[in-house]
Protein backbone atom coordinates (compact mmCIF):
# COMPACT_ATOMS: atom_id res chain seq x y z
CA UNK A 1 0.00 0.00 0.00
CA UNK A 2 3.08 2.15 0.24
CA UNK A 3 3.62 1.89 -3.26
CA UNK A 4 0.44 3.36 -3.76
CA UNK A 5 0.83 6.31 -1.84
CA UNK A 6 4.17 7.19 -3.28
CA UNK A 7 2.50 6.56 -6.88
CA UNK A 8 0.17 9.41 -5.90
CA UNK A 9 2.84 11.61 -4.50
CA UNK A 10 4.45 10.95 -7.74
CA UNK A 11 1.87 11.90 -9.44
CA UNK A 12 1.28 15.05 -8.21
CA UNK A 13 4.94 16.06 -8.02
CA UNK A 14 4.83 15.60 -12.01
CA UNK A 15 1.99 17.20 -12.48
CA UNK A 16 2.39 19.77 -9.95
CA UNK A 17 5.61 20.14 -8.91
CA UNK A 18 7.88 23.06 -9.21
CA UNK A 19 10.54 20.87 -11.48
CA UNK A 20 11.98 23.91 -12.91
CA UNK A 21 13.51 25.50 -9.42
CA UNK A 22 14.63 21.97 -7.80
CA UNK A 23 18.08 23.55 -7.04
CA UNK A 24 16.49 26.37 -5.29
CA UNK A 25 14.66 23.52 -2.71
CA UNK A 26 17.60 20.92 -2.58
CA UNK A 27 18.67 21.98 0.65
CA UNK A 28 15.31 22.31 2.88
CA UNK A 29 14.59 18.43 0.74
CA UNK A 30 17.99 17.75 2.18
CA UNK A 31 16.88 19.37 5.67
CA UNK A 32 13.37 17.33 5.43
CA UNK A 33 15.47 14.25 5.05
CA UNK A 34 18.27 14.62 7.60
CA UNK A 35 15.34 15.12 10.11
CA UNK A 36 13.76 12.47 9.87
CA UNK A 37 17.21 10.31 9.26
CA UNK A 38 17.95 11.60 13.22
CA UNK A 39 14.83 10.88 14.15
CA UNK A 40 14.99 6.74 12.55
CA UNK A 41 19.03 7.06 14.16
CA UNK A 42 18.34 8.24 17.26
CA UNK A 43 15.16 6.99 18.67
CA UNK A 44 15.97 3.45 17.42
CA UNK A 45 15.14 1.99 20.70
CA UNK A 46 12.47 4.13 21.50
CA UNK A 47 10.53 4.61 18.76
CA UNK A 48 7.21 6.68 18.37
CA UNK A 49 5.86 5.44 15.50
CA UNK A 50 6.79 2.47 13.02
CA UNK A 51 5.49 1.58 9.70
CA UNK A 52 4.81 -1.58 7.98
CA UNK A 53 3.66 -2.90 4.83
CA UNK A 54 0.30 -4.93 5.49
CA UNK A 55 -0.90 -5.21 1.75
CA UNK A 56 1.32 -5.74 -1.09
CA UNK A 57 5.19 -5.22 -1.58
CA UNK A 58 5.82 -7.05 1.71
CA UNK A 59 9.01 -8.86 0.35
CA UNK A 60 10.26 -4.85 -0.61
CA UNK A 61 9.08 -3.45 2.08
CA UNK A 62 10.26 -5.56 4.90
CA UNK A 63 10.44 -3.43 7.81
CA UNK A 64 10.30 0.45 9.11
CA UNK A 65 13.73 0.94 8.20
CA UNK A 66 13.21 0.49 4.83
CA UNK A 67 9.56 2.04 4.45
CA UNK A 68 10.78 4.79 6.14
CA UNK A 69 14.22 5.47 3.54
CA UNK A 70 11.67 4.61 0.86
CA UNK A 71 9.18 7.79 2.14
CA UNK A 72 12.77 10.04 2.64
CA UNK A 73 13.96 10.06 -1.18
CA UNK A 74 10.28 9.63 -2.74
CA UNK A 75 7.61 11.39 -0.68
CA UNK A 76 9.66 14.36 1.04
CA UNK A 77 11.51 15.45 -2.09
CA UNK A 78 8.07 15.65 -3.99
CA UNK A 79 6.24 17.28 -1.50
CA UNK A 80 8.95 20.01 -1.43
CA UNK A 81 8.16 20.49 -5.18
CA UNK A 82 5.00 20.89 -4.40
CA UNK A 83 4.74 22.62 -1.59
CA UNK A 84 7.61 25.60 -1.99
CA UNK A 85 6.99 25.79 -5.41
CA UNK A 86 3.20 26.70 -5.24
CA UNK A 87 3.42 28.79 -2.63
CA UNK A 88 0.85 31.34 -2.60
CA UNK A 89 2.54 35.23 -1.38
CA UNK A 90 -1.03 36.41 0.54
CA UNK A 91 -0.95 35.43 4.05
CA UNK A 92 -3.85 34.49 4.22
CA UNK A 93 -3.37 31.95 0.99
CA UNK A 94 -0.34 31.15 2.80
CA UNK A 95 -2.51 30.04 6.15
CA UNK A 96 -4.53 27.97 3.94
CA UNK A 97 -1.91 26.37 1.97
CA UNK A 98 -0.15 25.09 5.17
CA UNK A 99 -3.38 23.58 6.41
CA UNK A 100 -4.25 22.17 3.38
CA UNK A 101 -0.76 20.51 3.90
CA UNK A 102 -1.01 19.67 7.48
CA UNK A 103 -4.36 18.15 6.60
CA UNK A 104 -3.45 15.96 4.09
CA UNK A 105 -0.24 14.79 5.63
CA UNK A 106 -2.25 14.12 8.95
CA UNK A 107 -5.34 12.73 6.90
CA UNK A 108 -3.08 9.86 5.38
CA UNK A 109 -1.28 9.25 8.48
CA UNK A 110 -4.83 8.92 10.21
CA UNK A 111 -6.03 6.51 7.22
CA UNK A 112 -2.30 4.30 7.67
CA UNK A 113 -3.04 3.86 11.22
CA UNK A 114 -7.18 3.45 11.69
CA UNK A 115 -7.96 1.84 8.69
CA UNK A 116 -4.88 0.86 6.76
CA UNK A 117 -2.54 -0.65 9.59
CA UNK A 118 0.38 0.82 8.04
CA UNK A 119 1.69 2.54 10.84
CA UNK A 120 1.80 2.17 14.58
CA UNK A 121 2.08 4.50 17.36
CA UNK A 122 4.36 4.01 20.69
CA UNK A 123 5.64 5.77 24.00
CA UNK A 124 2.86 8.21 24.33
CA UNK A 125 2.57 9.28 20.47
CA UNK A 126 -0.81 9.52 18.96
CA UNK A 127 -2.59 11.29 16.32
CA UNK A 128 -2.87 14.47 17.86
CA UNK A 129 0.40 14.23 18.23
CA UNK A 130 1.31 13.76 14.75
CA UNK A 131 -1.15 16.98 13.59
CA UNK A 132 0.96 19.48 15.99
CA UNK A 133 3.80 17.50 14.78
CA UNK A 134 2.95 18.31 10.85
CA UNK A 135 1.98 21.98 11.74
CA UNK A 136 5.41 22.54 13.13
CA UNK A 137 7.00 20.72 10.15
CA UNK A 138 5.53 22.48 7.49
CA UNK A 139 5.85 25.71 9.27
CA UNK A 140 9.75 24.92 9.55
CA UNK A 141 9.38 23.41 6.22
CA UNK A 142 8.47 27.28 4.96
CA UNK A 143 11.17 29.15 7.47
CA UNK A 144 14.14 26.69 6.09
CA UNK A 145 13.64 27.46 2.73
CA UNK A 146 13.90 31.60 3.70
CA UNK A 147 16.34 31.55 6.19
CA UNK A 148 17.99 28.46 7.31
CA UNK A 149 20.17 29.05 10.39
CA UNK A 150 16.49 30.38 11.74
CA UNK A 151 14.53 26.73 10.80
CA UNK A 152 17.39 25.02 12.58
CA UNK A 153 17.42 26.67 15.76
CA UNK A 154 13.50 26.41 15.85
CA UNK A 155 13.90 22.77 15.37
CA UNK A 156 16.51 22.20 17.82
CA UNK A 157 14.08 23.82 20.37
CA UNK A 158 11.30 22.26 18.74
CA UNK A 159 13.49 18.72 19.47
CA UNK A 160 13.43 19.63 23.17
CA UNK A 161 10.26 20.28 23.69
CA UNK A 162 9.40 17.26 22.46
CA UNK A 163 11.72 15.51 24.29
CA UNK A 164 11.10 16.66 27.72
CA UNK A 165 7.21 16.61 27.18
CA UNK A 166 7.78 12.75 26.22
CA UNK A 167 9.64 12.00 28.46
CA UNK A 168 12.14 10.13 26.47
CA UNK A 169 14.60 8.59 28.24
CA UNK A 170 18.67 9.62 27.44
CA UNK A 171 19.74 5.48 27.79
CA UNK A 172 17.14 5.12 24.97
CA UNK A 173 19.16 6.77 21.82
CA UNK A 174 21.33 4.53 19.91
């Protein structure tokens, strides 16, 4: 089922997708993707959600690891396209263009876990968890690609919120 939802993300990338300016978003794709890479890294042994493949391309898509790198180079990079390059310059059509990402990035991560059982939750994560989580993303998302040094010190404090309100223990990271 994976597949699937990278097929649509490829989809709309093509169609979509700011193909013309990729060089401009390479480094907030590359910021996208090292954040979740620390995330896989260092929560190893405590993680707060995992996926799984429950449908089709089980043999591929053996475990989180590899679901997870699979989402990093496929999904991420395409919804940078997307997202940066059709990015409206009214406020207001900026508001609504984040929540129309943080809805459908929560949406399909609601679908995966209710319906789809392609991911799980752990150690206190749930889906409200994941909505603040995408509203912070895509709001970082949007500061990286204007000024970087800013999205990475909001992320490192974003980090220790996180961590301290989870209570995730130090002996945990890998």
């Amino acid at each position: 089922m994976h597949f699937v939802f990278i097929a649509l993300f490829l989809f709309a990338g093509i169609k979509w997708g700011d193909w013309r300016r990729w060089r401009d978003y390479y480094p907030t794709i590359l910021f996208f993707i090292i954040g979740d890479l620390l995330y896989s890294c260092l929560l190893y042994n405590h993680q707060l959600w995992a996926f799984q493949e429950t449908f089709f391309g089980m043999s591929i898509l053996r475990n989180d690891t590899i679901i997870s790198l699979i989402i990093m180079f496929t999904r991420y990079p395409l919804t940078i396209l997307i997202y940066l390059g059709r990015f409206p310059q009214t406020r207001v059509k900026q508001a609504f263009w984040m929540f129309f990402w943080i809805i459908c990035y929560s949406l399909i991560e609601y679908l995966n876990l209710k319906y789809l059982n392609l991911i799980n939750h752990y150690n206190g994560w749930n889906i409200w968890w994941s909505v603040l989580f995408n509203i912070a993303m895509f709001s970082i998302l949007r500061i990286h690609y204007k000024k970087p040094l800013l999205a990475w010190g909001v992320s490192i404090v974003w980090i220790l919120i996180l961590w301290n309100v989870l209570n995730i223990p130090i002996e945990k990271i890998k």
